[in-house]
Protein backbone atom coordinates (compact mmCIF):
# COMPACT_ATOMS: atom_id res chain seq x y z
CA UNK A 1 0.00 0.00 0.00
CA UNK A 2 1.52 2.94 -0.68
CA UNK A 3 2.79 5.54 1.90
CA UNK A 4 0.78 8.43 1.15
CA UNK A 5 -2.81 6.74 0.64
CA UNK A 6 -1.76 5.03 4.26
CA UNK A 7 -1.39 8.71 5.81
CA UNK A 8 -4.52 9.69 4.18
CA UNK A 9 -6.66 7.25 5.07
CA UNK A 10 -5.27 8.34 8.94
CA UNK A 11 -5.95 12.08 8.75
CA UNK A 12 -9.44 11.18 7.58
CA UNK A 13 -10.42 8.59 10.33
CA UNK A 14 -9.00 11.38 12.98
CA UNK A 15 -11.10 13.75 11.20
CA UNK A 16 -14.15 11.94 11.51
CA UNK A 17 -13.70 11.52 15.48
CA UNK A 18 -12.62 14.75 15.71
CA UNK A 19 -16.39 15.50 14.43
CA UNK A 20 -18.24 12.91 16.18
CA UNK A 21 -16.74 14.65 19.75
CA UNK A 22 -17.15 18.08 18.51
CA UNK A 23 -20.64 17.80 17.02
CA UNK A 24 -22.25 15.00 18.22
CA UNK A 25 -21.17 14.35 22.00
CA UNK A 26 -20.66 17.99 22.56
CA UNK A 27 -23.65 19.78 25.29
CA UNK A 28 -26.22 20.84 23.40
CA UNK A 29 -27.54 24.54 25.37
CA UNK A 30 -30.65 25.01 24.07
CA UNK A 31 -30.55 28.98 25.37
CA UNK A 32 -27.65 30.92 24.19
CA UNK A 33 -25.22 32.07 26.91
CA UNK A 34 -25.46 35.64 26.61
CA UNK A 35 -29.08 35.09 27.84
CA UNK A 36 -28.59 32.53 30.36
CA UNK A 37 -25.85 34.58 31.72
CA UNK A 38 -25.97 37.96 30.43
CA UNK A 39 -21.95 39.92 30.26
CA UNK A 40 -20.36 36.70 29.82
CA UNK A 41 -18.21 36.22 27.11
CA UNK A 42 -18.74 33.06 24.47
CA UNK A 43 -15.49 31.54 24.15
CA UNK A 44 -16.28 29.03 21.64
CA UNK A 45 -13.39 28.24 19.07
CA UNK A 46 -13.50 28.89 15.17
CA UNK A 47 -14.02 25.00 14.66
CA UNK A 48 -16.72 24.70 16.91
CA UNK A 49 -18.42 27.65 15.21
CA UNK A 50 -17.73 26.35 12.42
CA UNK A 51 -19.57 22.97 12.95
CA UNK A 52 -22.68 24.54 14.85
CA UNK A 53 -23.18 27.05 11.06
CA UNK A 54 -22.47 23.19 8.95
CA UNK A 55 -25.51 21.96 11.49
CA UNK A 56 -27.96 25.31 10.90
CA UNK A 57 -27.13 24.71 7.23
CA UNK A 58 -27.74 21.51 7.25
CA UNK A 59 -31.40 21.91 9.14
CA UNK A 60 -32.50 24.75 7.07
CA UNK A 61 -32.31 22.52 4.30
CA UNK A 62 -33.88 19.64 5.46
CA UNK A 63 -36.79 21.92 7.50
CA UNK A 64 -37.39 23.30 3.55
CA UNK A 65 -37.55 20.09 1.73
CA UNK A 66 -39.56 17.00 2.23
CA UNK A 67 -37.62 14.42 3.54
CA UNK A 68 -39.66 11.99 4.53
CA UNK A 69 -36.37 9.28 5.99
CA UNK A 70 -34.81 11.75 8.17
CA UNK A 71 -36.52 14.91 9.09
CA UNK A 72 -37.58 15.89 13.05
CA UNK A 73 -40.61 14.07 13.34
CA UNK A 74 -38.80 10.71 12.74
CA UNK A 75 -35.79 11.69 15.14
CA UNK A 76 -38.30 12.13 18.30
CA UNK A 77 -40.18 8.93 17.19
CA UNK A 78 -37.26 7.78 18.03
CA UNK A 79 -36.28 9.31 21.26
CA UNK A 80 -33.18 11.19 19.87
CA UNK A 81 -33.29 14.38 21.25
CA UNK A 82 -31.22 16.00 18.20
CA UNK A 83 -31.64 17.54 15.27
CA UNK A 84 -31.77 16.42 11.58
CA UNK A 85 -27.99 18.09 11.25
CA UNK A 86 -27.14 16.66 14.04
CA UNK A 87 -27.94 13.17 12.96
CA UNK A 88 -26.95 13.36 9.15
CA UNK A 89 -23.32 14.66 9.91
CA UNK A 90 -22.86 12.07 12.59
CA UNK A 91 -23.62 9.70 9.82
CA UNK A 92 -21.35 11.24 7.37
CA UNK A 93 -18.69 10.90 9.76
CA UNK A 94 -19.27 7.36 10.75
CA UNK A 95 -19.83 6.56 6.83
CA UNK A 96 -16.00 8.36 6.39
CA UNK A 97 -14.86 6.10 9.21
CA UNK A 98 -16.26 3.09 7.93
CA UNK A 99 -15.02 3.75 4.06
CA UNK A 100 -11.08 4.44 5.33
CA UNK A 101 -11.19 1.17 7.37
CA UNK A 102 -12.41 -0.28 4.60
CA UNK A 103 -9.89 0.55 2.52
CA UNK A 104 -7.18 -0.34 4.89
CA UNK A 105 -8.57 -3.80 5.14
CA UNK A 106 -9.62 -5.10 2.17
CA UNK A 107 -8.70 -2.17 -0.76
CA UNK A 108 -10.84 0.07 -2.73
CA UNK A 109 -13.84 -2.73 -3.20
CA UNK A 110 -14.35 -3.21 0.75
CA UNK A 111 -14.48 0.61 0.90
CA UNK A 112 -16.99 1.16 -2.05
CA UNK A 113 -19.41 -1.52 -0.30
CA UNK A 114 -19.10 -0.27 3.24
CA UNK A 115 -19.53 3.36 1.80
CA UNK A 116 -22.94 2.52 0.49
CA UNK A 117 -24.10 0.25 3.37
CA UNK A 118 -22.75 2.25 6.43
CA UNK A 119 -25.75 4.83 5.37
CA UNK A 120 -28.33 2.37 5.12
CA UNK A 121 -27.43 0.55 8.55
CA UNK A 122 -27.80 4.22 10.16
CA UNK A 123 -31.36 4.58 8.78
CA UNK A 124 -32.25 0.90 9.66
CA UNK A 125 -31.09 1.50 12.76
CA UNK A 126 -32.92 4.62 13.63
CA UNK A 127 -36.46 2.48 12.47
CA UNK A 128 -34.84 0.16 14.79
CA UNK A 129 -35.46 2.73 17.26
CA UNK A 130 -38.53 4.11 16.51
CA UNK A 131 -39.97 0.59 16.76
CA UNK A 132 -38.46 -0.36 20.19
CA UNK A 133 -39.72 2.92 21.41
CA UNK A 134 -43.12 2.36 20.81
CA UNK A 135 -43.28 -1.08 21.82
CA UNK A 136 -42.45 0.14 25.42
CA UNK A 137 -45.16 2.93 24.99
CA UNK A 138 -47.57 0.54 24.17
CA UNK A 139 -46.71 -1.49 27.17
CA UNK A 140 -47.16 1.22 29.62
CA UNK A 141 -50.59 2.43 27.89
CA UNK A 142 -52.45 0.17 30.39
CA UNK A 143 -50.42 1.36 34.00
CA UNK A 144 -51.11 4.47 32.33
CA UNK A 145 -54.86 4.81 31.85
CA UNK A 146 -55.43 3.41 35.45
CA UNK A 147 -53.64 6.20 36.76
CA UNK A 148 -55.50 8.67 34.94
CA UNK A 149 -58.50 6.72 35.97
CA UNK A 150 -57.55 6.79 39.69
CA UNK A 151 -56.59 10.64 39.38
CA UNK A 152 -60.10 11.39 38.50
CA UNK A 153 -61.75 9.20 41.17
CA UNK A 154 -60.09 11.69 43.66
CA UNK A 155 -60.66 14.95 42.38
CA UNK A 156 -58.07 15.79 40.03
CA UNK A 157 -58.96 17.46 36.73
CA UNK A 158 -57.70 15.52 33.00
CA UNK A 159 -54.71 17.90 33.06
CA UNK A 160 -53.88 17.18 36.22
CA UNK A 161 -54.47 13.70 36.01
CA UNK A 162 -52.16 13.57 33.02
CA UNK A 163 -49.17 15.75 34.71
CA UNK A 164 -48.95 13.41 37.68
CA UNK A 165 -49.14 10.54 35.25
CA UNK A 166 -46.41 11.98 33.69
CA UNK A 167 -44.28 12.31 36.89
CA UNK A 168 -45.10 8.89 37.87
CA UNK A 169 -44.03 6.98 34.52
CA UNK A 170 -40.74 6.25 32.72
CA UNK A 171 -39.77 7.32 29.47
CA UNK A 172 -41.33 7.18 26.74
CA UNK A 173 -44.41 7.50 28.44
CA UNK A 174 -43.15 10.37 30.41
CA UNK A 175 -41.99 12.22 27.68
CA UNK A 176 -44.91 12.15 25.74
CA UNK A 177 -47.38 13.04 28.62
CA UNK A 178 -45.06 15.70 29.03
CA UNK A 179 -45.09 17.26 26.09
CA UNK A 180 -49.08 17.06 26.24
CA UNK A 181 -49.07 19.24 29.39
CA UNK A 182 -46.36 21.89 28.17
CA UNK A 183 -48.04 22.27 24.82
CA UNK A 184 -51.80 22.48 26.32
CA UNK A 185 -50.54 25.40 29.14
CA UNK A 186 -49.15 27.41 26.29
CA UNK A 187 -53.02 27.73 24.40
CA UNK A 188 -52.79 24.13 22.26
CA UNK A 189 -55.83 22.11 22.21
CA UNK A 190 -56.22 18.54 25.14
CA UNK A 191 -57.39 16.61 21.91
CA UNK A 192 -55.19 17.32 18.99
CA UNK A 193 -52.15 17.07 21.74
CA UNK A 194 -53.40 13.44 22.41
CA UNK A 195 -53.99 12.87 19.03
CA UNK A 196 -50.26 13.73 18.24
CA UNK A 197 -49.03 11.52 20.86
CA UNK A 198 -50.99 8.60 19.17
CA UNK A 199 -49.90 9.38 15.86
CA UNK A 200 -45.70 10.05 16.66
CA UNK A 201 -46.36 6.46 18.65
CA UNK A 202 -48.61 4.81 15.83
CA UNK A 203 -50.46 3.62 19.02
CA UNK A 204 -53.76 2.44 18.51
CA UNK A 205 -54.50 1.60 21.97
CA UNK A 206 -53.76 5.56 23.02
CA UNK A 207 -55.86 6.69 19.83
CA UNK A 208 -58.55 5.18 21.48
CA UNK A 209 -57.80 7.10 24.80
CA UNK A 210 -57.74 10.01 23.24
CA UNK A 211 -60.75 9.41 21.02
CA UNK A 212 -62.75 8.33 24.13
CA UNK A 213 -61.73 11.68 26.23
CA UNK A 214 -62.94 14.25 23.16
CA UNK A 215 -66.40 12.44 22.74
CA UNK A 216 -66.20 12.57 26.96
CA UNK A 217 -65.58 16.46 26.40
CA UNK A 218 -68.78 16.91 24.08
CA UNK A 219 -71.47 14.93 25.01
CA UNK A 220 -70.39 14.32 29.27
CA UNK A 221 -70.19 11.52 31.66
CA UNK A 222 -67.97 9.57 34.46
CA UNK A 223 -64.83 9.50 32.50
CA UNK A 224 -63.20 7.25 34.72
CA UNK A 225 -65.82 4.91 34.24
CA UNK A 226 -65.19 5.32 30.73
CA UNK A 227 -61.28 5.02 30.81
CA UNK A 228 -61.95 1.88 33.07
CA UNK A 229 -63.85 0.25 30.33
CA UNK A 230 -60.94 1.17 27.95
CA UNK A 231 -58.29 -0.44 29.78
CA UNK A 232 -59.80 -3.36 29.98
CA UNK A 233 -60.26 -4.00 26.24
CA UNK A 234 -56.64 -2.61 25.91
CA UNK A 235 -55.71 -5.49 28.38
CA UNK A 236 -57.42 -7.89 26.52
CA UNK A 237 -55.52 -7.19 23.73
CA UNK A 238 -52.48 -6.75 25.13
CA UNK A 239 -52.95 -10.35 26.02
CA UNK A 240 -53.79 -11.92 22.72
CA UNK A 241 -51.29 -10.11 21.13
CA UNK A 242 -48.86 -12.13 23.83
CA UNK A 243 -50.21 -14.96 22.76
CA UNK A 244 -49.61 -14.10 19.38
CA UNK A 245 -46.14 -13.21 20.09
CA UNK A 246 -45.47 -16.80 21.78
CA UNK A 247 -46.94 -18.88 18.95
CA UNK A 248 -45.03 -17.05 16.47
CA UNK A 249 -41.50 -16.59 18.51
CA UNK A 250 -40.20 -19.97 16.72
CA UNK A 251 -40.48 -18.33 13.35
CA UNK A 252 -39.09 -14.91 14.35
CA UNK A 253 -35.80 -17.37 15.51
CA UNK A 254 -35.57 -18.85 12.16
CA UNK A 255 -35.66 -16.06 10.23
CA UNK A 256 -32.90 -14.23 12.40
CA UNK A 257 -30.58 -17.19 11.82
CA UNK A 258 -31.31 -17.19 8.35
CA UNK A 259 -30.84 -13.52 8.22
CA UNK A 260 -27.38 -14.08 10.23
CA UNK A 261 -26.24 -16.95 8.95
CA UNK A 262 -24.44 -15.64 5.19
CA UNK A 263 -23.01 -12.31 7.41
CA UNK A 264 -21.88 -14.94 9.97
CA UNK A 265 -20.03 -17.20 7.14
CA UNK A 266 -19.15 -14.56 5.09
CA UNK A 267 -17.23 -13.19 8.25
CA UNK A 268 -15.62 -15.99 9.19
CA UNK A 269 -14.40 -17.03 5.69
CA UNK A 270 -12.61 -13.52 5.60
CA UNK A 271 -10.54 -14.08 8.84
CA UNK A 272 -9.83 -17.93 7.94
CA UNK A 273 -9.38 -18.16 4.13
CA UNK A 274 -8.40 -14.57 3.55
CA UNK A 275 -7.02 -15.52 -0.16
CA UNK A 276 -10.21 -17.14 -1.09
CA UNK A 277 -12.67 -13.91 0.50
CA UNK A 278 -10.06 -11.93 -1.61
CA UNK A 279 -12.35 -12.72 -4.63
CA UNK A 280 -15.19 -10.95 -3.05
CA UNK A 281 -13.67 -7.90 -2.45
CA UNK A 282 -11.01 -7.09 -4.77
CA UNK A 283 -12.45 -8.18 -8.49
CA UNK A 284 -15.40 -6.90 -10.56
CA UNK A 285 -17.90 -10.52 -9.87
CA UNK A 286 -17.27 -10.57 -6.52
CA UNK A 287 -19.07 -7.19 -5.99
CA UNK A 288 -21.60 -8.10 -8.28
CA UNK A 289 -21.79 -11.42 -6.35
CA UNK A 290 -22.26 -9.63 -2.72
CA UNK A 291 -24.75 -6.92 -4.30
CA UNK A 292 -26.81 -9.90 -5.59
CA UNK A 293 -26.56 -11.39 -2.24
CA UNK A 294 -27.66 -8.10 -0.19
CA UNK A 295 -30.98 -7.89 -2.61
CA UNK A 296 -31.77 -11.26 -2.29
CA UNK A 297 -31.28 -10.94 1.76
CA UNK A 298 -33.64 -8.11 1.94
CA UNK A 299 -36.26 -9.63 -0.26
CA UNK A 300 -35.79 -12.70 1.78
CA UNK A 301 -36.08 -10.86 4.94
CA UNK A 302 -39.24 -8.86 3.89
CA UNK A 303 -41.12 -11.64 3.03
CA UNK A 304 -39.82 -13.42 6.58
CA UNK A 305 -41.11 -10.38 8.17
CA UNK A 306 -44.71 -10.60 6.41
CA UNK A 307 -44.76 -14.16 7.14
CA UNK A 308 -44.39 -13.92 10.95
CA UNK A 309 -46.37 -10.85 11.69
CA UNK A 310 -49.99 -12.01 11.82
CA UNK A 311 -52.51 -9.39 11.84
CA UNK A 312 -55.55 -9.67 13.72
């Protein structure tokens, strides 16, 4: 390898984590300093200026157009309490990284493929995200509507109800419930706030929550009673949906092992028979031979996922 590409491929891995700590694990102050301490002086340096204008830039553009895969409704599905910037230049960093080890392990082919898959691994793994996040919001939807229940029974208004239901959860429930209360004190509507929640969640349980308290709103009644009789039709499908989930956990195994099992191989045959993965990664059929293999893999794994995710 020659001497220069070597030195190169260095100063642009050190570049990248020089980006990653500046940028992404750097405090993020919501208020400016001059306001949250008026006559002090920002002493930020040219390169961290620099970064926070490339992250303004960078959600300016993506506030204008529609970006539907990364814009800041998908980042706080997911819990990431960033920006769009924030997230797409962590990304380009960890794509450099990725491409420059590459390079210096198996040459310019390794690179190529890792510099169009590190992308698609980040956006996988922010759906990854989003859908852990509201499988635990779905599972506190029941602890959830009993306390709002029990907060009525003693006095409390909705509001109320929902603020100490709030205090009394664990994220994401917390969050979300939070955000309800802030954005009804400053003049938002209870229902459409709800509404939100069950739509950012794509929680049909709390969509009927919040359905149930708007037609409680117009028309009247013991809405505790009401929530009561919710719950317990959320419960019972929380536990059919368990069943569900049981039955089908033998075919969810399969198809992760057959999922894993060429990544495993192909692994393995790269750290034993280094000569023979060679072919793979350094000549014109071997990349059209792995492509071939990553489309067949996710058509395989699409139709896995339709096959054991019964609807009822």
């Amino acid at each position: 390898m020659p001497a220069g590409l070597f030195v190169a491929g260095l100063f642009l891995v050190y570049a990248a984590v020089l980006i990653v700590f500046l940028v992404v694990l750097k405090p993020g102050g919501g208020v400016p300093l001059s306001r949250r301490r008026p006559g002090a002086m920002d002493q930020q340096s040219a390169l961290t200026r620099l970064t926070n204008q490339s992250v303004s830039v960078l959600n300016r553009g993506l506030r204008k157009g529609d970006f539907s895969i990364l814009n800041q409704h998908v980042l706080d599905e997911a819990g990431l309490k960033r920006q769009p910037g924030d997230y797409l230049l962590t990304g380009g960093a960890a794509t450099l990284v990725a491409a420059v080890l590459g390079y210096l392990v198996g040459g310019i082919g390794l690179a190529t493929l890792l510099l169009l898959v590190t992308p698609v691994g980040l956006l996988v793994l922010l759906r990854l995200l989003v859908g852990r996040r509201r499988r635990r919001f779905d599972e506190q939807v029941p602890d959830t509507l009993q306390m709002l229940a029990g907060g009525i029974r003693v006095g409390h208004s909705l509001l109320r109800a929902i603020d100490a239901a709030a205090q009394e959860n664990d994220a994401p429930m917390s969050e979300e419930l939070a955000r309800v209360v802030n954005e009804t004190r400053i003049g938002r509507d209870l229902g459409a706030s709800l509404s939100d929640v069950a739509q950012r969640t794509a929680s049909e349980d709390f969509l009927w929550i919040a359905r149930a308290i708007e037609i409680h709103r117009e028309v009247g009644g013991d809405l505790a009673e009401v929530l009561d009789h919710v719950g317990d039709t959320i419960r019972d499908r929380n536990q059919i949906r368990g069943q569900v989930r049981a039955l089908s956990a033998e075919g969810r195994m399969s198809a992760m092992v057959l999922m894993a099992l060429p990544v495993v191989m192909f692994a393995v045959l790269i750290f034993i028979n280094p000569l023979y993965a060679r072919v793979f990664t350094s000549t014109v059929p071997g990349f059209l031979m792995i492509a071939l293999a990553l489309v067949l893999l996710s058509l395989g794994g699409l139709w896995l996922s339709r096959l054991i995710k019964p609807k009822f």
